[in-house]
N, C-alpha and C. Protein backbone atom coordinates (compact mmCIF):
# COMPACT_ATOMS: atom_id res chain seq x y z
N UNK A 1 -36.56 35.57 117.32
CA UNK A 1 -35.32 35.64 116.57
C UNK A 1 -34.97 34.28 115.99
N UNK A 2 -35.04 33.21 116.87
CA UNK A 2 -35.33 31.65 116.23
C UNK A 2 -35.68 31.47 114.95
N UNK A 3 -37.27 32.47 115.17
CA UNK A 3 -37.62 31.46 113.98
C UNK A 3 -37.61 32.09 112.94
N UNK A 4 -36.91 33.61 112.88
CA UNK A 4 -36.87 34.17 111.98
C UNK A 4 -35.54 33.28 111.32
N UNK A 5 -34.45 33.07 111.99
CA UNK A 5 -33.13 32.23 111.04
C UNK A 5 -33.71 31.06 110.89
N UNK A 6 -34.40 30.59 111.47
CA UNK A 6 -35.32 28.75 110.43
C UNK A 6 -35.84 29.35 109.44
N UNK A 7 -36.18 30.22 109.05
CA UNK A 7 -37.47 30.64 108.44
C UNK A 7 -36.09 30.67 107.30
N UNK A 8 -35.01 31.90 107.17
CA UNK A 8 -34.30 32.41 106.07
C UNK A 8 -33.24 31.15 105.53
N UNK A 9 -32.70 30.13 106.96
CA UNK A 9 -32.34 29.04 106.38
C UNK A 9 -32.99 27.93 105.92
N UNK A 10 -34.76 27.86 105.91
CA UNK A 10 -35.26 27.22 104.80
C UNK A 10 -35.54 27.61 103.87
N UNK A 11 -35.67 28.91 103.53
CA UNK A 11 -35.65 29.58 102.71
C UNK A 11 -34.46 29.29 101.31
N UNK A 12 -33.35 29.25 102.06
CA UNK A 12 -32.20 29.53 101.43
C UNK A 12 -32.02 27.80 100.50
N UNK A 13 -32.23 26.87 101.72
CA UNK A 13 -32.64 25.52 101.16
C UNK A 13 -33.92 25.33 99.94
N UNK A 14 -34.65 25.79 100.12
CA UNK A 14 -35.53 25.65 99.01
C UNK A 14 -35.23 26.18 97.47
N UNK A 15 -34.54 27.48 98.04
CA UNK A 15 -33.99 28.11 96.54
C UNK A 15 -32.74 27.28 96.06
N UNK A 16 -31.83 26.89 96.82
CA UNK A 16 -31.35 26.01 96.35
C UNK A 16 -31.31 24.95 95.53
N UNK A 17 -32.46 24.31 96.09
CA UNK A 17 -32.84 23.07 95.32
C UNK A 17 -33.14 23.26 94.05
N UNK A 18 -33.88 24.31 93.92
CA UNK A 18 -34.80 24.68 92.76
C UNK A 18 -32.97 25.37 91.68
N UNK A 19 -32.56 26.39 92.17
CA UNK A 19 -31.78 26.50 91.45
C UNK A 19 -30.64 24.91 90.70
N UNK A 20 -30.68 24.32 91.80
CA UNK A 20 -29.75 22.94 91.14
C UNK A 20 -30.41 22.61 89.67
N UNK A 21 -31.72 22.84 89.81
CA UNK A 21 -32.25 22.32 88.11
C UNK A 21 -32.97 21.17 88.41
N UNK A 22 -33.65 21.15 89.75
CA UNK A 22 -34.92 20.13 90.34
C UNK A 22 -33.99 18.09 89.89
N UNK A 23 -35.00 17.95 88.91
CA UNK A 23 -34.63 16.35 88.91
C UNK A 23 -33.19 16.02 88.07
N UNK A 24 -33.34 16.74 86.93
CA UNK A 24 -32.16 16.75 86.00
C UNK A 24 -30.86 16.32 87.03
N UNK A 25 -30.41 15.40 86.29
CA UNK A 25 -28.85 14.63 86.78
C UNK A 25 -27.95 14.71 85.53
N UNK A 26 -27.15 15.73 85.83
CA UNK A 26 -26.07 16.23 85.06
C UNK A 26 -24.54 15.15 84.78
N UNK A 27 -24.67 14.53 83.55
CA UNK A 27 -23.83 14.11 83.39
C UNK A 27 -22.36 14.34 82.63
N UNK A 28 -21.05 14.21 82.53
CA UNK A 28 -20.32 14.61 82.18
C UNK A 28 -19.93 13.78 80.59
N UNK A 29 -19.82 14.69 79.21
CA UNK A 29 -19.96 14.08 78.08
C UNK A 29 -18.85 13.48 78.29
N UNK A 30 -19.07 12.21 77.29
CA UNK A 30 -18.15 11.56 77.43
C UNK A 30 -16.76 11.86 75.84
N UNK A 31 -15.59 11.55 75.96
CA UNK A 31 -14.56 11.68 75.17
C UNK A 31 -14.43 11.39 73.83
N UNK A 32 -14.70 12.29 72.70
CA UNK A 32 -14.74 12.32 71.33
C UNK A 32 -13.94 12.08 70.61
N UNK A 33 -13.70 11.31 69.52
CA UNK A 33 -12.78 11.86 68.49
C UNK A 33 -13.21 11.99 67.40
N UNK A 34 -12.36 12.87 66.56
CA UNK A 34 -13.00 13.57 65.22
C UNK A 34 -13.27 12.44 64.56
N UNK A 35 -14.27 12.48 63.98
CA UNK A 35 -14.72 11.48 62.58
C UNK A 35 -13.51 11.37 61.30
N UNK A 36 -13.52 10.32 60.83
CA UNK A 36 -12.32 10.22 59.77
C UNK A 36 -13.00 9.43 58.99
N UNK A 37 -12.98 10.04 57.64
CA UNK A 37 -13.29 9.32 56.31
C UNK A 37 -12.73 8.59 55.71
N UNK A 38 -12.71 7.48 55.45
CA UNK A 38 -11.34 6.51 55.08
C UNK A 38 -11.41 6.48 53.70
N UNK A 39 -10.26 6.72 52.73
CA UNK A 39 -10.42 6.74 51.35
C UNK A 39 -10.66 5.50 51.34
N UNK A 40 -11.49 5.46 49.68
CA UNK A 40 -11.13 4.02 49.18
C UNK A 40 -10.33 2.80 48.60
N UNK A 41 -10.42 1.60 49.67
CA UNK A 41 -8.95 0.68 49.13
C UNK A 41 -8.80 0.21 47.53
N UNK A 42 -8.08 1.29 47.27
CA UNK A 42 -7.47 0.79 46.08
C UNK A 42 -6.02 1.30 45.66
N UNK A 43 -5.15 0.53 44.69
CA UNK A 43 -4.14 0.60 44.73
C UNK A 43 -3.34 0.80 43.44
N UNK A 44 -2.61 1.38 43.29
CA UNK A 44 -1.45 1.79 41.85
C UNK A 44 -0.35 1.22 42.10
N UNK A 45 0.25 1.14 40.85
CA UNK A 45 1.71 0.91 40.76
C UNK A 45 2.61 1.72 40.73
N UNK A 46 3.99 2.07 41.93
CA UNK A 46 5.04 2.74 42.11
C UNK A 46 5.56 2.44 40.95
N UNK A 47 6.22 3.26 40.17
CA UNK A 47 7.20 2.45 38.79
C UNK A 47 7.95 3.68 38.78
N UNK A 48 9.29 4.16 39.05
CA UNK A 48 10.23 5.02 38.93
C UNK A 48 11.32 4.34 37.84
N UNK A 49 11.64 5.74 37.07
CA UNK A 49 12.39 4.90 36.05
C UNK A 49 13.72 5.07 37.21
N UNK A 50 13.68 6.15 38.36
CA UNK A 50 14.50 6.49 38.86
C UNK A 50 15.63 4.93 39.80
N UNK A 51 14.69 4.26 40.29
CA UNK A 51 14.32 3.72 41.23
C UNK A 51 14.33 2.21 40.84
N UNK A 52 15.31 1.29 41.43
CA UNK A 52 15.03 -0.23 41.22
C UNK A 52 14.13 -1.02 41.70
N UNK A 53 13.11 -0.38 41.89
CA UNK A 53 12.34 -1.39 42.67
C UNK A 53 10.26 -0.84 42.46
N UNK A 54 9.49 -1.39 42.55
CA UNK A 54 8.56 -1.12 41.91
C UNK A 54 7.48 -2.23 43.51
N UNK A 55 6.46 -0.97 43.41
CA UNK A 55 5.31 -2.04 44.47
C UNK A 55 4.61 -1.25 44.60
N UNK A 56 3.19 -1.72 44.68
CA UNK A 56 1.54 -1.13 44.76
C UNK A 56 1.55 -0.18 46.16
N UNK A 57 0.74 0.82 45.90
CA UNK A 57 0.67 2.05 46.69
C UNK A 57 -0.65 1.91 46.95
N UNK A 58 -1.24 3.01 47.79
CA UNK A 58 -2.85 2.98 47.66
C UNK A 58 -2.74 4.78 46.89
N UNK A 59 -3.97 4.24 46.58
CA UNK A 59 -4.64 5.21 45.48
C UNK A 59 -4.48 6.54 45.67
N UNK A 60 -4.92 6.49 47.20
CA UNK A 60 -5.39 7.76 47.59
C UNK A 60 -3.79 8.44 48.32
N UNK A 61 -2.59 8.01 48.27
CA UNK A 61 -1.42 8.90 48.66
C UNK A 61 -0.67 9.16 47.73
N UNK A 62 0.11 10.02 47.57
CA UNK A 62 1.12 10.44 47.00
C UNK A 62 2.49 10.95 46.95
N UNK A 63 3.63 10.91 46.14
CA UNK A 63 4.41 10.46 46.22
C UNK A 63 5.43 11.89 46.53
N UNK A 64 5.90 12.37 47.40
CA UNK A 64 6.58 13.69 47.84
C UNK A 64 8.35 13.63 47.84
N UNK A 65 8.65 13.74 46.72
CA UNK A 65 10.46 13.50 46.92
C UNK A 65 10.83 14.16 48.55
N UNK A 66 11.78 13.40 48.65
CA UNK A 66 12.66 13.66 49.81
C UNK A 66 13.69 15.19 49.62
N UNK A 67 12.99 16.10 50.69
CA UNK A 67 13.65 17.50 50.65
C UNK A 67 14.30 17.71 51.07
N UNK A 68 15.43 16.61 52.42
CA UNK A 68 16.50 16.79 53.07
C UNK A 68 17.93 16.81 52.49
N UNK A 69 18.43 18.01 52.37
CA UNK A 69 19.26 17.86 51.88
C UNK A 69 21.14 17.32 52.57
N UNK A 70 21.78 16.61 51.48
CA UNK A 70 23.43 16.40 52.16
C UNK A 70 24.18 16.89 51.08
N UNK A 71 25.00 17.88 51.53
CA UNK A 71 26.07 18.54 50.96
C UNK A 71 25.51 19.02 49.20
N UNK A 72 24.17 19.55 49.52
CA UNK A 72 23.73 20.30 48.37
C UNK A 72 22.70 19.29 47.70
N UNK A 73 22.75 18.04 47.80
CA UNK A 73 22.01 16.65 46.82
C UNK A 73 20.96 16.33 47.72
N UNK A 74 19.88 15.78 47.59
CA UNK A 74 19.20 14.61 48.00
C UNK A 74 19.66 13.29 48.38
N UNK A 75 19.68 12.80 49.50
CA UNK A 75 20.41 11.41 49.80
C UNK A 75 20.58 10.53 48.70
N UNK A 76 19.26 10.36 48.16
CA UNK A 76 19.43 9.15 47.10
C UNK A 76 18.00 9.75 46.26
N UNK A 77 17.99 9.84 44.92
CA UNK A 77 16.67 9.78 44.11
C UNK A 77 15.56 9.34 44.81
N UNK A 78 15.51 7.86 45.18
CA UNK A 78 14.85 7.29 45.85
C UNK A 78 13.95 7.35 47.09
N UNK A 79 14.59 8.42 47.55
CA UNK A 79 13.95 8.75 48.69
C UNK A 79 12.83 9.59 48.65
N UNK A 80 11.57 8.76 49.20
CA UNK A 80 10.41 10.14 49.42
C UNK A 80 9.30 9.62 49.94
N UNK A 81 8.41 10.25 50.37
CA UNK A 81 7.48 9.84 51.34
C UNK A 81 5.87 9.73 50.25
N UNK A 82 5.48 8.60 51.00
CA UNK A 82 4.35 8.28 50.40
C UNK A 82 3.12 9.40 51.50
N UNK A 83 2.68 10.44 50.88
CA UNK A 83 1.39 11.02 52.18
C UNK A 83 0.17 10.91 51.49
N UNK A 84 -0.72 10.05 52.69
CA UNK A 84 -1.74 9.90 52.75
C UNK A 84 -2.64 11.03 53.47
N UNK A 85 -2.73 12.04 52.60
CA UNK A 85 -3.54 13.55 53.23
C UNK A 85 -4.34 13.18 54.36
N UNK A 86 -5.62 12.17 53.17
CA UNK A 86 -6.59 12.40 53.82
C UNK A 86 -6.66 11.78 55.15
N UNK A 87 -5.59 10.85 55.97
CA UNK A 87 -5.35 10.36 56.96
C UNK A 87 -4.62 10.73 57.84
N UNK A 88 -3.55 11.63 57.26
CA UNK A 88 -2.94 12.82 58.20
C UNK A 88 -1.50 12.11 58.77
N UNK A 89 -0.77 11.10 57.30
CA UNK A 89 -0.12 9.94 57.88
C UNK A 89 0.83 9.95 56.55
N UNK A 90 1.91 9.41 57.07
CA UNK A 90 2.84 9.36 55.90
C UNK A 90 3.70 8.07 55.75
N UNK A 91 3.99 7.36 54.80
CA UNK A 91 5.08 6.42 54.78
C UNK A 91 6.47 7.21 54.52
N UNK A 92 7.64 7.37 55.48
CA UNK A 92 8.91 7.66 54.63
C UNK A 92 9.29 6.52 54.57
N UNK A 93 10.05 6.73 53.23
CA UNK A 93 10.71 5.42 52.34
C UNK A 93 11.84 6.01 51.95
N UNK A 94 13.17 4.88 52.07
CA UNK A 94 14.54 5.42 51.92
C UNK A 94 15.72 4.09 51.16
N UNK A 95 16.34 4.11 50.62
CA UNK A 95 17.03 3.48 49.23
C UNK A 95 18.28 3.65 49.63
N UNK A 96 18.96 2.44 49.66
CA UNK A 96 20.30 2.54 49.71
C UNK A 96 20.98 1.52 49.18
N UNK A 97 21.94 1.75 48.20
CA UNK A 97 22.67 0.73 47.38
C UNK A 97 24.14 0.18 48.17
N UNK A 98 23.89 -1.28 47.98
CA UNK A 98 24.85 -2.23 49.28
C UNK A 98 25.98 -2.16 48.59
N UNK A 99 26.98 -1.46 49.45
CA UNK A 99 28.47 -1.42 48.91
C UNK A 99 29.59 -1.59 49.86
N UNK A 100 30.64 -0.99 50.16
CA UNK A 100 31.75 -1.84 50.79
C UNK A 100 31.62 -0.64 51.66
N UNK A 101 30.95 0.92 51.78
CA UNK A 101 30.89 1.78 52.70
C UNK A 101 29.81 1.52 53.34
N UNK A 102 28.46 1.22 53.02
CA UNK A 102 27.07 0.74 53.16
C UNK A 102 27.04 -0.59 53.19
N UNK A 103 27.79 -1.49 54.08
CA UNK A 103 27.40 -2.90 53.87
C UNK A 103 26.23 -2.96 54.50
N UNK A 104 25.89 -4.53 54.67
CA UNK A 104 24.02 -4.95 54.72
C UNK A 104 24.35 -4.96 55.84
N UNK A 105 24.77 -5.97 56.89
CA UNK A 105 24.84 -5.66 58.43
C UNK A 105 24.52 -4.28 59.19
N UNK A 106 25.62 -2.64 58.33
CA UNK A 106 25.52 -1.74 59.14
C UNK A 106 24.02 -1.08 58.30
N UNK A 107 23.53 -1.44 57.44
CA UNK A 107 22.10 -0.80 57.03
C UNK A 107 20.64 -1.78 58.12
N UNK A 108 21.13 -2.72 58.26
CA UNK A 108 20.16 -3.79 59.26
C UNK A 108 20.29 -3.33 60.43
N UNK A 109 21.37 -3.07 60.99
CA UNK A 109 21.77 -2.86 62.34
C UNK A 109 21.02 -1.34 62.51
N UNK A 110 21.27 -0.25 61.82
CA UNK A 110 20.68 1.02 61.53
C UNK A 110 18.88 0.74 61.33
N UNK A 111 18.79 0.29 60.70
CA UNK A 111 17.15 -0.26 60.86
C UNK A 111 16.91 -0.59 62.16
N UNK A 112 17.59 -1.42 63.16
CA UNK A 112 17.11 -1.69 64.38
C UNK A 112 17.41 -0.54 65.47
N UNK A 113 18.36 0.15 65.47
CA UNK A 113 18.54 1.27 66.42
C UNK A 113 17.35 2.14 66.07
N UNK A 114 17.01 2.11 64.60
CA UNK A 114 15.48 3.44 64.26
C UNK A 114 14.81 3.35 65.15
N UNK A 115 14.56 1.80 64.74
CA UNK A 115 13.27 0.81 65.97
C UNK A 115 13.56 1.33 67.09
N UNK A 116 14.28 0.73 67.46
CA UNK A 116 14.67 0.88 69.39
C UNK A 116 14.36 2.43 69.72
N UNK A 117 14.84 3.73 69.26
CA UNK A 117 14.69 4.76 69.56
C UNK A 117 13.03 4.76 69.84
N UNK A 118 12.23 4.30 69.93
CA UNK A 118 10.91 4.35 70.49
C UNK A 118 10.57 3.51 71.60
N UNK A 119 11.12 3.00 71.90
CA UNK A 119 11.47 1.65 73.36
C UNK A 119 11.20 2.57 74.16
N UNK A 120 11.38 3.90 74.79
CA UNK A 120 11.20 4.90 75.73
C UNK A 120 10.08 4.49 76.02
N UNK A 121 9.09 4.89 74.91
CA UNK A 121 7.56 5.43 74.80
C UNK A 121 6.56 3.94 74.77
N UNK A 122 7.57 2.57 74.00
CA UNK A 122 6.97 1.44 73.55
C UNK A 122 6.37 0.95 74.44
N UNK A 123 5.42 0.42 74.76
CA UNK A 123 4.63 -0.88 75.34
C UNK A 123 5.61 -2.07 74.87
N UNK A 124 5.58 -2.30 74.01
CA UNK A 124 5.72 -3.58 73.47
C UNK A 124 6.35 -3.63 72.16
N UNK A 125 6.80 -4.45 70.96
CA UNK A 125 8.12 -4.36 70.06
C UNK A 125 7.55 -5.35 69.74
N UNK A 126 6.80 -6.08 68.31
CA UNK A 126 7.07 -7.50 67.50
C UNK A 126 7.75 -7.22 66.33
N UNK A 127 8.45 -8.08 66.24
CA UNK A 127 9.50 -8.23 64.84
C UNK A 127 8.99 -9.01 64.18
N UNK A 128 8.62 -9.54 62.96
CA UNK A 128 7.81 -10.37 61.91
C UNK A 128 9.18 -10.33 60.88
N UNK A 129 9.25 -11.50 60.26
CA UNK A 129 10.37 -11.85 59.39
C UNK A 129 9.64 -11.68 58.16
N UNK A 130 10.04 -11.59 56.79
CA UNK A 130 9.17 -11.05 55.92
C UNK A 130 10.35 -12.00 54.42
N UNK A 131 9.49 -12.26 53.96
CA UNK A 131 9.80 -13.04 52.86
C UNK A 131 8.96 -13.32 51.72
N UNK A 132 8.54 -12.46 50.60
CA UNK A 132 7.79 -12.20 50.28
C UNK A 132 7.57 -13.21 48.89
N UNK A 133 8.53 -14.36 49.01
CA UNK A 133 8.65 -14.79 47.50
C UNK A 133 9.10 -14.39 46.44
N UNK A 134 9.56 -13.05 46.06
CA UNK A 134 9.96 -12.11 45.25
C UNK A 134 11.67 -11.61 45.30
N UNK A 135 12.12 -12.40 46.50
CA UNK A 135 13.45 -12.17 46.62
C UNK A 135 13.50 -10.67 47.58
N UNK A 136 13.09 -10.51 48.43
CA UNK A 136 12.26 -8.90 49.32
C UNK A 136 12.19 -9.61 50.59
N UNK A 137 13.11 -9.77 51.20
CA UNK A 137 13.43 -10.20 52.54
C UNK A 137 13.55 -9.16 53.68
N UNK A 138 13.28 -9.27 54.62
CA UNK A 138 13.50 -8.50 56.03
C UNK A 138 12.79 -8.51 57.62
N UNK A 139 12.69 -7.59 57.80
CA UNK A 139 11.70 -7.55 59.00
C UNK A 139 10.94 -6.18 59.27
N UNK A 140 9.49 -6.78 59.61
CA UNK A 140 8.42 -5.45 59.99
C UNK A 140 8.68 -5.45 61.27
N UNK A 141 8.68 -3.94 61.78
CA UNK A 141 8.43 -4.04 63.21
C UNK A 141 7.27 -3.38 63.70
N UNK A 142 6.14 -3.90 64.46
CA UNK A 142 5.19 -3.63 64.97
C UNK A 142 5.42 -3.08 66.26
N UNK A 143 5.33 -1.54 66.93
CA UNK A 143 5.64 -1.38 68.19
C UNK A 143 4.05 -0.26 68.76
N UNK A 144 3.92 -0.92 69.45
CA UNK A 144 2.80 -0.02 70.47
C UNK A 144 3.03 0.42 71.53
N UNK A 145 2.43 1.27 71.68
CA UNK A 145 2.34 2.66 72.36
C UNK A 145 2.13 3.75 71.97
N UNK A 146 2.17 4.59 72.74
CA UNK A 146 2.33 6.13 71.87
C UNK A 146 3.42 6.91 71.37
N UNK A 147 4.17 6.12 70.41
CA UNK A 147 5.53 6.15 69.89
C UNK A 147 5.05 7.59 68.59
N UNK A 148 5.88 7.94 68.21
CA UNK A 148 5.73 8.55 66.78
C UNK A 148 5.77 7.81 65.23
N UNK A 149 6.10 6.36 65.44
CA UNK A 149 6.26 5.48 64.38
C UNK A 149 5.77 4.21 64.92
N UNK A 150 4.52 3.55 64.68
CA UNK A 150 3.96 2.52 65.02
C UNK A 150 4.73 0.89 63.89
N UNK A 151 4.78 1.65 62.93
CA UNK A 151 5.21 0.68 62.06
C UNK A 151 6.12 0.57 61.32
N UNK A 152 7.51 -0.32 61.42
CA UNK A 152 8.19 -0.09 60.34
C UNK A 152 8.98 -0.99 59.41
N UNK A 153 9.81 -0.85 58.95
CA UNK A 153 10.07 -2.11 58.21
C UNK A 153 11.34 -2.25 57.36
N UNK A 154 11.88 -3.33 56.86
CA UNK A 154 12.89 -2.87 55.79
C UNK A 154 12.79 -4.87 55.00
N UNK A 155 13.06 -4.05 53.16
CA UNK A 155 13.62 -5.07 52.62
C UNK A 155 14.85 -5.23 52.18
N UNK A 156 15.31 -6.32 51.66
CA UNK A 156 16.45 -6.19 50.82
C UNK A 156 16.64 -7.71 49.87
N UNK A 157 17.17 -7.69 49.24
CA UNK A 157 18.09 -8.87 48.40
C UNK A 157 18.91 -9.65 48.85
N UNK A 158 20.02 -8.79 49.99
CA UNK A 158 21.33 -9.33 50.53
C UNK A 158 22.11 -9.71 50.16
N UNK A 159 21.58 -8.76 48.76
CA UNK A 159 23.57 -8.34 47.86
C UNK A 159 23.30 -7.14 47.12
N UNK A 160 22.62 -6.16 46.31
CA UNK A 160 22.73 -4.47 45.83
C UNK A 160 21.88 -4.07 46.76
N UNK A 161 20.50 -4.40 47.27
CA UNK A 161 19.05 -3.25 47.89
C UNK A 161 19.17 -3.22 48.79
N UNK A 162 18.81 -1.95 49.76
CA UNK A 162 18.60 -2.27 50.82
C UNK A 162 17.25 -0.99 50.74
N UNK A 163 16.16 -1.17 51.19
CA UNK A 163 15.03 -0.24 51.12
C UNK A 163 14.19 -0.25 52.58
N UNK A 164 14.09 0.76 53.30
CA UNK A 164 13.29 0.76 54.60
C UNK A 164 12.02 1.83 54.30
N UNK A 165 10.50 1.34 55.55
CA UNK A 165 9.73 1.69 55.24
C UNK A 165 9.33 2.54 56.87
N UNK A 166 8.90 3.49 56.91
CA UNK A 166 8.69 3.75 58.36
C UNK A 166 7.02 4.63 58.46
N UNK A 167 6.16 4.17 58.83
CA UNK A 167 4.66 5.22 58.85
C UNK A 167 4.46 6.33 59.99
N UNK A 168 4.20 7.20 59.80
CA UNK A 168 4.20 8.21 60.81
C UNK A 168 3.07 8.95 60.92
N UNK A 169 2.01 9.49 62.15
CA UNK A 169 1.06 10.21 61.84
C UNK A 169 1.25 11.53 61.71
N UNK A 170 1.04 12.45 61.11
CA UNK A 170 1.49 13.61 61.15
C UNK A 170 0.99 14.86 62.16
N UNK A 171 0.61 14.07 63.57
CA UNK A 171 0.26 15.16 64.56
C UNK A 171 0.60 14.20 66.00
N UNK A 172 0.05 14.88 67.22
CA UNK A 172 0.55 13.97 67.90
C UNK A 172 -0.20 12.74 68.38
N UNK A 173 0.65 11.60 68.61
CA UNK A 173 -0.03 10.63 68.92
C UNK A 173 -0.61 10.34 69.66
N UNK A 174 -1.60 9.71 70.00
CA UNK A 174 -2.95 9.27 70.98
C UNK A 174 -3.30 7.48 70.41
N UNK A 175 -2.73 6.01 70.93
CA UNK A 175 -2.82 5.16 70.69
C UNK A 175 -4.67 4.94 70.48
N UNK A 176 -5.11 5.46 71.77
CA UNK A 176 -6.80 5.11 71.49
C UNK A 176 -7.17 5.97 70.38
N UNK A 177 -7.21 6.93 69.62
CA UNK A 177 -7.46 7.76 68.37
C UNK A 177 -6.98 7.37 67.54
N UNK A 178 -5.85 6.96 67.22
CA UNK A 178 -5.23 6.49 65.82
C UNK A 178 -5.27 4.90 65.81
N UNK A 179 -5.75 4.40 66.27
CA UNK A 179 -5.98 2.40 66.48
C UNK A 179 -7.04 2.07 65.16
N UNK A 180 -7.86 2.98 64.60
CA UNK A 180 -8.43 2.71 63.66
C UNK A 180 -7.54 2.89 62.46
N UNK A 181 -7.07 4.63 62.53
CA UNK A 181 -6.33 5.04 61.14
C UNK A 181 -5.27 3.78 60.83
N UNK A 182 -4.49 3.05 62.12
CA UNK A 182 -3.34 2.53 62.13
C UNK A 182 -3.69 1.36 61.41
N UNK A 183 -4.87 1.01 62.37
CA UNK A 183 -5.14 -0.39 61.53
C UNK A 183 -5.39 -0.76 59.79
N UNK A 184 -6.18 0.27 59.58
CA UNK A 184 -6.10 0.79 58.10
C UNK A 184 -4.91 0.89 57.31
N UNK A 185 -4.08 1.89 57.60
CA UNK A 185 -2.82 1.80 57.35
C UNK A 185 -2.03 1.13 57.15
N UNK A 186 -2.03 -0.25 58.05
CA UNK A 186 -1.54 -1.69 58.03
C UNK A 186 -1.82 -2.39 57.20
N UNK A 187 -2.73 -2.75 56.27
CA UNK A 187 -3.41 -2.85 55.64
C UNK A 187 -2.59 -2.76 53.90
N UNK A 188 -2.18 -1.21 54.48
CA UNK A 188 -1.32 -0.40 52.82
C UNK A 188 -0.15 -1.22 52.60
N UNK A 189 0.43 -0.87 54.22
CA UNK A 189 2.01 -1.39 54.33
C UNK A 189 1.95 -3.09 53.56
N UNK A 190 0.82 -3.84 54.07
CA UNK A 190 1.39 -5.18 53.88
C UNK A 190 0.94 -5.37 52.53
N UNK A 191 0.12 -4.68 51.71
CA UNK A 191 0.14 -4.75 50.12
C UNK A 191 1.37 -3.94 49.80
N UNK A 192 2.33 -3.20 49.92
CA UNK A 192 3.57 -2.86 49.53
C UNK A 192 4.46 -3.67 49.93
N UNK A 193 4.67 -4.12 50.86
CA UNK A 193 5.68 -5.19 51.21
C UNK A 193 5.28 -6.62 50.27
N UNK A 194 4.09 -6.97 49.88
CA UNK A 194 3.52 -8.50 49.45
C UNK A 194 3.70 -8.35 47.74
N UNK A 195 3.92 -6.82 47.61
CA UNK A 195 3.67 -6.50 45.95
C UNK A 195 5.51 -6.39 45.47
N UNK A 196 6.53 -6.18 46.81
CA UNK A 196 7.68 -5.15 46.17
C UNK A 196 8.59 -6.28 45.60
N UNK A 197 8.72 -5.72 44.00
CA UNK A 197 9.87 -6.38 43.69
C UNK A 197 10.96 -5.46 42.68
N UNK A 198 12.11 -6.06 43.31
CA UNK A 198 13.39 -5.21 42.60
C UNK A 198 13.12 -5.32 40.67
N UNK A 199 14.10 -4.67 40.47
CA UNK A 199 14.09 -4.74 39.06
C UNK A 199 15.15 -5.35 38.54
């Protein structure tokens, strides 16, 4: 009776082995991301007759008026998002003329609460002062993590403009997956900020 159960539990060991798939060492693939084609860098000129202010775009996005509506209107002409399809990424861009209801403090101050609303999610927050020679003053803000807005920004004059820039990917974020698109992207922003001048 012994050696009949040695016999069926080597048995059972041998088939084993053989079923595992002998030498083969099974490894687990490692973590993909989709391939992305990067258009080519090149760039146009924004020129709205609508619009005081004029600065180089890249080639490959286009220009989507702003569909949100207040009390029947569009906030301002001005408003609309630059989308870059083939990157799956958008600049919104927003226009506001400095007046005694809209002073520059509460449009600056509003630029920084945008910012902050990603502090939850942020790693980290750089502010860059921006002075472009052109009279296009402000600050970029660079924030990492896996925020919904990595980059954003605002200029102004600091007496009629006040213009903010904010990039967004249009799915959800993953800092290690979008670190290429972003960097690219960065790229756009600082030829629009280096090009923008009022009219």
């Amino acid at each position: 009776m012994k050696s009949k159960v040695l016999l069926i539990f080597a048995g059972v060991y041998i088939f084993s082995l053989y079923a595992c798939g002998g030498d083969a060492v099974r490894v687990p693939k490692a973590h993909m991301y989709p391939r992305v084609s990067y258009p080519e860098k090149n760039y146009k000129d924004f020129d709205s007759t609508l619009c005081s202010f004029t600065f180089r775009m890249p080639l490959a996005g286009s220009i989507v008026r702003d569909s949100f509506i207040f009390e029947g209107e569009p906030a301002h002409p001005c408003w609309f998002d630059i989308n870059v399809n083939a990157l799956n990424a958008s600049i919104y861009c927003s226009y506001y003329q400095i007046s005694i209801n809209r002073d520059l403090s509460r449009l600056i101050n509003d630029a920084y609460n945008i910012a902050g609303k990603h502090n939850i999610k942020a790693n980290y927050r750089k502010e860059t002062i921006i002075d472009n020679g052109h009279n296009a003053k402000g600050i970029l803000f660079d924030i990492e993590g896996p925020v919904a807005s990595p980059v954003q920004f605002y200029l102004t004059d600091e007496k009629n403009h006040f213009f903010r820039g904010a990039l967004y990917f249009n799915s959800k974020v993953n800092p290690d997956s979008t670190a290429p698109v972003l960097s690219y992207m960065k790229t756009d922003i600082d030829t629009l900020i280096a090009s923008f001048r009022w009219k």
